[in-house]
Protein backbone atom coordinates (compact mmCIF):
# COMPACT_ATOMS: atom_id res chain seq x y z
CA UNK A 1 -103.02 129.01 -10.24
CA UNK A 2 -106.07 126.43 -10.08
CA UNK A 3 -105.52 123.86 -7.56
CA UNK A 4 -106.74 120.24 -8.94
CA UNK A 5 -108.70 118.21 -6.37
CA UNK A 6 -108.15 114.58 -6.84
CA UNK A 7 -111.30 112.47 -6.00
CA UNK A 8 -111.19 108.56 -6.66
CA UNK A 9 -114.24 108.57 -5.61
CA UNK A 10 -115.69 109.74 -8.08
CA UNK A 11 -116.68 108.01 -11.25
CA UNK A 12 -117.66 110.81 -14.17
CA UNK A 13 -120.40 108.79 -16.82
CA UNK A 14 -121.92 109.43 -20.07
CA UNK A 15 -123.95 108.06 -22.48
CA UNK A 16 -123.10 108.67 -26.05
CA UNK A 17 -124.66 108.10 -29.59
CA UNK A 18 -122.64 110.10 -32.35
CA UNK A 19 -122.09 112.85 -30.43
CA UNK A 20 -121.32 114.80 -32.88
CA UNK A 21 -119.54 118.63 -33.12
CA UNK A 22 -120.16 119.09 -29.77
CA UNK A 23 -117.75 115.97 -28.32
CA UNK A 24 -114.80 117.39 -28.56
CA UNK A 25 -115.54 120.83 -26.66
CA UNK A 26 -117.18 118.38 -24.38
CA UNK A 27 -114.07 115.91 -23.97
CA UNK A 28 -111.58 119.56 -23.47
CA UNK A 29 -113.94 120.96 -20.89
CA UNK A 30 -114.03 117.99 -18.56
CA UNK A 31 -109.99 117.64 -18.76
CA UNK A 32 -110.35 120.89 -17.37
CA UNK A 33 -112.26 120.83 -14.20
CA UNK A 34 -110.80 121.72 -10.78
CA UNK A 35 -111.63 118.02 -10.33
CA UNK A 36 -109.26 114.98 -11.38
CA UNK A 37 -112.13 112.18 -11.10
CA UNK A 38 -111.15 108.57 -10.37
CA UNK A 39 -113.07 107.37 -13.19
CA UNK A 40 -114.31 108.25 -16.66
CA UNK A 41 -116.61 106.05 -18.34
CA UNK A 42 -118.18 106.48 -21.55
CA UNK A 43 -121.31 103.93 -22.35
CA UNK A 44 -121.45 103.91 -26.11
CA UNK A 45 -124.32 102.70 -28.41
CA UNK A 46 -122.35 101.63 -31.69
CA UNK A 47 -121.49 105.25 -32.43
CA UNK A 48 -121.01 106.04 -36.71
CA UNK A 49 -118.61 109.14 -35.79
CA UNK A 50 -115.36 109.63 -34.14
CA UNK A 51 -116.82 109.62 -30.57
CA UNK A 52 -115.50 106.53 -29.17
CA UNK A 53 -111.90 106.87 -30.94
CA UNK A 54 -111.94 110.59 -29.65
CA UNK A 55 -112.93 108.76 -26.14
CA UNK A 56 -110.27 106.41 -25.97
CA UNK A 57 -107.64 108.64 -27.88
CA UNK A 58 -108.64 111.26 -24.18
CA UNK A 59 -107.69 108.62 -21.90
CA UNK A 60 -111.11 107.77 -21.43
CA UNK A 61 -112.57 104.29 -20.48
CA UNK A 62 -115.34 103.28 -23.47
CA UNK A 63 -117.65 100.57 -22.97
CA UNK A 64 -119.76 99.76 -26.35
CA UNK A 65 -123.17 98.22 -26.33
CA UNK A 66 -126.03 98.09 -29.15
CA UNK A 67 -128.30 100.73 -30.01
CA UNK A 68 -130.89 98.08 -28.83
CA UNK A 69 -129.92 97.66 -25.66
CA UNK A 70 -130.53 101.36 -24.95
CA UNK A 71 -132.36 102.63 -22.43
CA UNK A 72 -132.59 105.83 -19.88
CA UNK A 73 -132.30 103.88 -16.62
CA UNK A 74 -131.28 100.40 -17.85
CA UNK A 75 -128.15 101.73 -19.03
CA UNK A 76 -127.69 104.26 -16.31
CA UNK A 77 -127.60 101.51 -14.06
CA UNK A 78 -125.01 99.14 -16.03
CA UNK A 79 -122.96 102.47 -15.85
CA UNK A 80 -123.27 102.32 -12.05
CA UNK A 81 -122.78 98.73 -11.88
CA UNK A 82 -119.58 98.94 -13.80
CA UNK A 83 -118.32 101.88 -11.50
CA UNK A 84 -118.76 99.25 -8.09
CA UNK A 85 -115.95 101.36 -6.09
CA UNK A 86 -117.62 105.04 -6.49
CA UNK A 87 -119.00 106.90 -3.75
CA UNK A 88 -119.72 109.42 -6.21
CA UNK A 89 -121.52 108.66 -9.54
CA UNK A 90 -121.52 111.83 -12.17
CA UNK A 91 -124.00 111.40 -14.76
CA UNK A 92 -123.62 114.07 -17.85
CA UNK A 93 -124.83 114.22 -21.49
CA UNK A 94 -122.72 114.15 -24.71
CA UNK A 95 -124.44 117.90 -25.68
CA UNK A 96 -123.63 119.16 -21.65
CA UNK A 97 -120.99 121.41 -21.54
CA UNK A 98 -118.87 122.21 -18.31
CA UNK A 99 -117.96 125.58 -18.96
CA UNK A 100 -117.38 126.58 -15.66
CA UNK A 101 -113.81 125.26 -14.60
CA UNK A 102 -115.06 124.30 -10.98
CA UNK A 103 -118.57 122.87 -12.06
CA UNK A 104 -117.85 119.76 -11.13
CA UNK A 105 -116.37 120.93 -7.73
CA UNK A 106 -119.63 123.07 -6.80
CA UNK A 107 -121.58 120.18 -7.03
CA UNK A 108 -120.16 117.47 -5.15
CA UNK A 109 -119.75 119.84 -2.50
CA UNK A 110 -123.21 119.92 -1.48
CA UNK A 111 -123.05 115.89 -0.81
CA UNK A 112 -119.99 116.26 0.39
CA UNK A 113 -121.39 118.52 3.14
CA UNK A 114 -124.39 116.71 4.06
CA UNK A 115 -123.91 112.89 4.31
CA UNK A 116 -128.27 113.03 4.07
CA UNK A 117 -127.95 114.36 0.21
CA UNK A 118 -128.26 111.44 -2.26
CA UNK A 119 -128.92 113.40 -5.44
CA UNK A 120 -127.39 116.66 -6.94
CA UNK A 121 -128.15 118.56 -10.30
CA UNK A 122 -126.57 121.23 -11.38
CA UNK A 123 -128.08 124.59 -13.29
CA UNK A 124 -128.76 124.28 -17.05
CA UNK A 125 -127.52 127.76 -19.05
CA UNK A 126 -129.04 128.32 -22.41
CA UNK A 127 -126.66 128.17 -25.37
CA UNK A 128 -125.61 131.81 -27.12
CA UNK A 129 -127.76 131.05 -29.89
CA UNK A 130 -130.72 129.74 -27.94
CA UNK A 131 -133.86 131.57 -28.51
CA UNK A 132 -136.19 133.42 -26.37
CA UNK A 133 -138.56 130.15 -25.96
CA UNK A 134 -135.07 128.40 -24.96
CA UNK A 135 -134.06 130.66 -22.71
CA UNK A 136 -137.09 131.37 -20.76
CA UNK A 137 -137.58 127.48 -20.62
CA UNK A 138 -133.93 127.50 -18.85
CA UNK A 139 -134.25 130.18 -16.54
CA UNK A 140 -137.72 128.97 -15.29
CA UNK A 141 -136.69 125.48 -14.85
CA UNK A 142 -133.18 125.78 -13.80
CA UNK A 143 -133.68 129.49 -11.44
CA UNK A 144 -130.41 131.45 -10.34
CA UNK A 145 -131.17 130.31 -6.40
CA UNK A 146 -130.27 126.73 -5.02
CA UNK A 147 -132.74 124.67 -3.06
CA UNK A 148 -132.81 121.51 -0.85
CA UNK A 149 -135.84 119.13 -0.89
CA UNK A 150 -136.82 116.41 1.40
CA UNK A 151 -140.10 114.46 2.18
CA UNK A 152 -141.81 117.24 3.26
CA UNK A 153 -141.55 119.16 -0.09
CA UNK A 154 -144.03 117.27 -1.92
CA UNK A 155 -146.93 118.95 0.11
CA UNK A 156 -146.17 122.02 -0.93
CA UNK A 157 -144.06 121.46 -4.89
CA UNK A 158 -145.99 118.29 -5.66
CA UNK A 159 -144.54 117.34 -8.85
CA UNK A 160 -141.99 119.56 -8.93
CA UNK A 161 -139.95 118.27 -5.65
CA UNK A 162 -139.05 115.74 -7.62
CA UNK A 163 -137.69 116.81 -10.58
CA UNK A 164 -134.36 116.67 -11.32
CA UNK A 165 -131.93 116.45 -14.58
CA UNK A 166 -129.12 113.73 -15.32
CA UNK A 167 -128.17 115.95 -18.47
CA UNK A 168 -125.63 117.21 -15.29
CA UNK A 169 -126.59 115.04 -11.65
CA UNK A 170 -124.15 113.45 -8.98
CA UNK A 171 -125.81 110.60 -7.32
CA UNK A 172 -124.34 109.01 -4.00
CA UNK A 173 -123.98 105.94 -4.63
CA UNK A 174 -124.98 103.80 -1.45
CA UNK A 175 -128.11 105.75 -1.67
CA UNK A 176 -128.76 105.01 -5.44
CA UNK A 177 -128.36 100.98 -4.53
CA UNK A 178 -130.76 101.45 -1.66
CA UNK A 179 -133.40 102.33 -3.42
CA UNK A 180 -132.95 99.39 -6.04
CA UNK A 181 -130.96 102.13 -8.55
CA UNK A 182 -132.19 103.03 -11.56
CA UNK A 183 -135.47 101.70 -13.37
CA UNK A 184 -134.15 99.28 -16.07
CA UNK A 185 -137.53 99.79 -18.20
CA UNK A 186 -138.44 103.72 -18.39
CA UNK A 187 -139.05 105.69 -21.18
CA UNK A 188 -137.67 108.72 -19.99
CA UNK A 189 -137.56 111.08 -16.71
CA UNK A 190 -135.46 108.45 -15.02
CA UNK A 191 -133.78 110.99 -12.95
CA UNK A 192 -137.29 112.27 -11.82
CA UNK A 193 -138.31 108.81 -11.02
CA UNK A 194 -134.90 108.22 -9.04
CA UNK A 195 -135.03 111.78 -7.32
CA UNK A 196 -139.15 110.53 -6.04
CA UNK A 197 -138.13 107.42 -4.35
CA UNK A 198 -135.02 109.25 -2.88
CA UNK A 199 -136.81 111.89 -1.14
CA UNK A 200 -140.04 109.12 -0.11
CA UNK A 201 -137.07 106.90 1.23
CA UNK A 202 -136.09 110.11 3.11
CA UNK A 203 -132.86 111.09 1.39
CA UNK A 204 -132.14 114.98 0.09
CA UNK A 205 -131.81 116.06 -3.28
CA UNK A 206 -130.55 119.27 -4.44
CA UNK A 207 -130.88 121.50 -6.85
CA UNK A 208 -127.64 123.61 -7.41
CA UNK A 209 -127.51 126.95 -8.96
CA UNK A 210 -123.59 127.51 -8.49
CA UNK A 211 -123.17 124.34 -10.43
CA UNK A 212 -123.52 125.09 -14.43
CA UNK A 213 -123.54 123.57 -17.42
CA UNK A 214 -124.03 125.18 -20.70
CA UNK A 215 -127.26 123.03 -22.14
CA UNK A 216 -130.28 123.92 -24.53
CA UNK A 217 -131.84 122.47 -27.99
CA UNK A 218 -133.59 124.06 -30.36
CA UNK A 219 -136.66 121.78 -31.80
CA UNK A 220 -139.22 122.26 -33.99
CA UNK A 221 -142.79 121.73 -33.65
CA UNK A 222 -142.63 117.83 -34.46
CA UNK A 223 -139.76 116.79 -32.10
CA UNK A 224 -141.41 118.76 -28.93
CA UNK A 225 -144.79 116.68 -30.09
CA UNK A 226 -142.66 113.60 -30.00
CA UNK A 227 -141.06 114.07 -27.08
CA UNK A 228 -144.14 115.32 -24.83
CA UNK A 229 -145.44 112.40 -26.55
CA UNK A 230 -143.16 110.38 -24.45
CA UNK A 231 -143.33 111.72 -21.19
CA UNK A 232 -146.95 111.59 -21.56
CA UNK A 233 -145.77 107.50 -21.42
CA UNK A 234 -143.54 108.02 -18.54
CA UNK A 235 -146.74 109.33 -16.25
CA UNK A 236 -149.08 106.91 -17.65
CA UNK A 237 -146.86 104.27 -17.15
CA UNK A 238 -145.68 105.57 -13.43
CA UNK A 239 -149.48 106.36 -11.82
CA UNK A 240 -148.54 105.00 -8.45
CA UNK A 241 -145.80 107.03 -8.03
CA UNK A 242 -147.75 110.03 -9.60
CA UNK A 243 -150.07 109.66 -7.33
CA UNK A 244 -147.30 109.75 -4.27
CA UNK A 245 -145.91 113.16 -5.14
CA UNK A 246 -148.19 115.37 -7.10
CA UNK A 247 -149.74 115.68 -10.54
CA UNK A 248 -147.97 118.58 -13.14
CA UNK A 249 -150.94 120.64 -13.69
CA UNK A 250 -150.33 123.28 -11.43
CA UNK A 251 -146.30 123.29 -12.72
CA UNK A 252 -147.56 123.59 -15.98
CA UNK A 253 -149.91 126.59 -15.37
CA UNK A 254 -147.34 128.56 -13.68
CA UNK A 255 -145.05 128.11 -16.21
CA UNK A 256 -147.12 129.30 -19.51
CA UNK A 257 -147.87 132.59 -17.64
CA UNK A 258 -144.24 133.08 -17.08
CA UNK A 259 -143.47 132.10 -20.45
CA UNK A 260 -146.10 134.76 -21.62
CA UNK A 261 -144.83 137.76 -19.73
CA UNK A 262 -141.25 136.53 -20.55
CA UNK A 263 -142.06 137.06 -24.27
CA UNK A 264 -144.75 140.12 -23.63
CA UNK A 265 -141.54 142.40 -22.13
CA UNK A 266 -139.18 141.18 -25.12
CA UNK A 267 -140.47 139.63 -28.10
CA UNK A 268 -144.14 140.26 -28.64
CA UNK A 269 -144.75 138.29 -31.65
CA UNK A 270 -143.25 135.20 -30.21
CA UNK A 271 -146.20 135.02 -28.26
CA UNK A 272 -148.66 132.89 -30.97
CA UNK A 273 -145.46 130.69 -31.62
CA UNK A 274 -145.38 130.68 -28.01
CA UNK A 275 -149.00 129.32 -27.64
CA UNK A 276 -149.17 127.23 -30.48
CA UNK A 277 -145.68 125.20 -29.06
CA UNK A 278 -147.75 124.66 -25.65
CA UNK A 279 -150.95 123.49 -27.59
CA UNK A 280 -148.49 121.15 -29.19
CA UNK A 281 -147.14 120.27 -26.21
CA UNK A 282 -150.07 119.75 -24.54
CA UNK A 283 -151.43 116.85 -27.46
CA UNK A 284 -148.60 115.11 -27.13
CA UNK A 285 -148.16 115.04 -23.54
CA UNK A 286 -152.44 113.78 -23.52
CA UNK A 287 -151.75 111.59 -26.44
CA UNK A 288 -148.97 109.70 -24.49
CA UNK A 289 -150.90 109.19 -21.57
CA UNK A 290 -153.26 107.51 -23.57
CA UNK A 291 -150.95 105.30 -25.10
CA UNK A 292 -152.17 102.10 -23.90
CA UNK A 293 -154.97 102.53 -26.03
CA UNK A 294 -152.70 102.70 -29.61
CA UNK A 295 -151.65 100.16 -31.69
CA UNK A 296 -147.74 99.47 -30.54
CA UNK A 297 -146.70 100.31 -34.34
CA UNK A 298 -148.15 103.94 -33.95
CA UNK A 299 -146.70 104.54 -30.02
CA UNK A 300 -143.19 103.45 -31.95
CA UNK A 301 -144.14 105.89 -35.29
CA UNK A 302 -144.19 108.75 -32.66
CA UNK A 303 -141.81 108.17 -29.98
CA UNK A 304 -138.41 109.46 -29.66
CA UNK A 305 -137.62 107.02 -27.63
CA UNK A 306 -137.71 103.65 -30.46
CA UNK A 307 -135.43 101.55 -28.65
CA UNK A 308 -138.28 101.45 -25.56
CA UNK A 309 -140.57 99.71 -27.81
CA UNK A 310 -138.78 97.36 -29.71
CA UNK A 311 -139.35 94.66 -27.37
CA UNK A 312 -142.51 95.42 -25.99
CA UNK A 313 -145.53 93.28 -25.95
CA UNK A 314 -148.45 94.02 -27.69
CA UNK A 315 -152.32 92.39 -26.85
CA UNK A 316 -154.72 90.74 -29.11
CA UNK A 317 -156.20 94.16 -30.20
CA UNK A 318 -152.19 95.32 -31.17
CA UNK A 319 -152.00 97.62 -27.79
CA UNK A 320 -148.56 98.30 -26.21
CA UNK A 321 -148.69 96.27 -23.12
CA UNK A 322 -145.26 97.23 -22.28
CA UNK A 323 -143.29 94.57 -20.39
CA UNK A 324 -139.41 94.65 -18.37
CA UNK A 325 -136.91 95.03 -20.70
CA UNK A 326 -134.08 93.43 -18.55
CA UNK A 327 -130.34 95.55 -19.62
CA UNK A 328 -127.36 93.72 -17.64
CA UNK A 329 -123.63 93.78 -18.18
CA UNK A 330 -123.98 91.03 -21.45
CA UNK A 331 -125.05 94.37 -23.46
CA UNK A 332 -121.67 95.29 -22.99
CA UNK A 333 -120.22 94.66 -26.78
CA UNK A 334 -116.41 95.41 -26.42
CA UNK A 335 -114.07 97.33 -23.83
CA UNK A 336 -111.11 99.35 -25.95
CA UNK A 337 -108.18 99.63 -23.22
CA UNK A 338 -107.56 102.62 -22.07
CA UNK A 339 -105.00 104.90 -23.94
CA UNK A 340 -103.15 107.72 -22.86
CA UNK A 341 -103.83 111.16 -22.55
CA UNK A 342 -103.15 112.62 -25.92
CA UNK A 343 -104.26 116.30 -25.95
CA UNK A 344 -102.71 116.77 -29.69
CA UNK A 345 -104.14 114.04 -31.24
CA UNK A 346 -107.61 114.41 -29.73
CA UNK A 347 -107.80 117.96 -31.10
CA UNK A 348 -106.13 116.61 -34.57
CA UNK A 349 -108.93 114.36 -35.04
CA UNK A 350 -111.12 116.45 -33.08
CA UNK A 351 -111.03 119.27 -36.40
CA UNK A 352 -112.30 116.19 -39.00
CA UNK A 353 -114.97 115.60 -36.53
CA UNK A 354 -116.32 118.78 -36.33
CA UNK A 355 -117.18 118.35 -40.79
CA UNK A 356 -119.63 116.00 -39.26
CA UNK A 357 -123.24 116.84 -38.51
CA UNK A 358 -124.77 115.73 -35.73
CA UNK A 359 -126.58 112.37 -36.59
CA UNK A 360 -128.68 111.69 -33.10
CA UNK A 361 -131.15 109.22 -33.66
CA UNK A 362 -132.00 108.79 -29.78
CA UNK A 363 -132.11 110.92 -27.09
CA UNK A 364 -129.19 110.63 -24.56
């Protein structure tokens, strides 16, 4: 018999953008986690689909705001902001399945047990129909052992003490708000950004393999050259704090020759997809770091992430100068009351839902 742990201090948050065929096995798997959180807030950009009226029909709490309005930490931190009595702030994805009934448990416990922990994500595990370039990408990033990082990690992870995901991530709260939360004007890597300042303000973060959630894409050549494109941005735009932990390089080198013996054991002819997918990845990763240097117009042609750059500022020579891009609780469009838990009718409309393709625009 599973035993449900109630915990009102927890508020469970995620940001949604026609979520698509996915929402409603996302919507049944948190209902059934060992954990009954006090809160469940869903931060809506003007969704097209059903996922707001599957939201509210789930007993879920929907906030709306504009597409516009979007951004990785701005919104993350009106999410936080609107949750002003959680300890605990859960941060998941629309496309981040709990599979694992406990999930949810296994990861607050490691804050739970160590008041020093501000930051938790949990283990990413690659969908059945992920490929080998999928899966290797999720074993190598998300490994099958749990670690703890602190300070002192930096010297010898640089870069890579720092990462962290909020596709699945519990943030304590009090330590979030001491570091100023999150960024309000960030392209993307918000949670690496927040996990950096945690662990130079002295706080833990941990990475936890017990934890899972079922996670992976599938993208072609284009959208990984658009989104290296942007986090090219996010280190151009972030030197300081670059500086602080660590450059990538020597992440990245370790990783393409564990990608190639990966694919030399299993699939060998994967391997010139393989290298042509990291030559792509490397453009658009050197291209975005470069991106003060193009026109404003081109940095939004290529981007993901077009809600960053609506409002930016461009120089005399048409440049992206980038400029704060302030996100506070106006944004928030309308507030549908709460309705009741309605397994039936969620799955009812749940089965008309899933005739829809998914329709993302943005990444959330």
């Amino acid at each position: 018999m599973t035993t449900i742990i109630q915990r009102p201090d927890v508020a469970v948050i995620v940001l949604t953008r026609n979520a698509g065929r996915l929402w409603p096995e996302w919507i049944k798997a948190i209902q059934h986690q060992t954990v009954q959180a006090g809160r469940y807030l869903v931060i809506d950009s003007l969704s097209e689909d059903h996922t707001a009226k599957l939201a509210v029909a789930a007993g879920l709490e929907v906030q709306r705001i504009h597409p516009r309005a979007f951004s990785h930490g701005g919104t993350r931190q009106l999410a936080a902001e609107l949750c002003p009595d959680a300890e605990f702030l859960v941060y998941l994805t629309q496309d981040a399945i709990l599979k694992q009934a406990d999930s949810l448990e296994q990861l607050l416990k490691h804050a739970d047990d160590d008041s020093h922990v501000a930051m938790v994500y949990g283990r990413h595990l690659a969908r059945a129909d992920a490929d080998h370039l999928e899966c290797h990408a999720r074993g190598f990033t998300y490994p099958a052992t749990s670690s703890v990082r602190d300070r002192e990690s930096f010297k010898t992870l640089g870069y890579r003490a720092a990462f962290a995901s909020d596709v699945y991530a519990v943030y304590r709260a009090s330590a979030l708000r001491s570091i100023g939360g999150f960024p309000q004007h960030i392209i993307v890597s918000e949670d690496s950004y927040v996990a950096a300042r945690l662990l130079l303000a002295g706080w833990k973060t941990v990475y936890s393999a017990e934890s899972t959630v079922e996670h992976s894409h599938r993208y072609s050549l284009l959208q990984v050259f658009r989104r290296y494109f942007d986090v090219g941005v996010f280190h151009a735009s972030e030197q300081p704090l670059m500086q602080a932990v660590g450059a990538p390089d020597r992440e990245a080198g370790t990783y393409v020759r564990s990608l190639i013996r990966y694919l030399y054991e299993r699939q060998k002819w994967l391997l010139p997809l393989a290298a042509l997918q990291t030559l792509v990845k490397l453009l658009g990763f050197r291209l975005g770091k470069r991106y003060q240097q193009l026109p404003a117009s081109i940095c939004r042609l290529i981007s993901v992430q077009r809600a960053y750059w609506v409002d930016g500022v461009e120089g005399e020579d048409g440049a992206h100068r980038g400029a704060p891009l302030p996100i506070t609780r106006r944004g928030v469009l309308h507030t549908p009351s709460l309705g009741a838990i309605k397994h039936k009718k969620c799955e009812k409309t749940a089965k008309s839902l899933l005739q829809n393709l998914d329709r993302e625009r943005f990444e959330y």
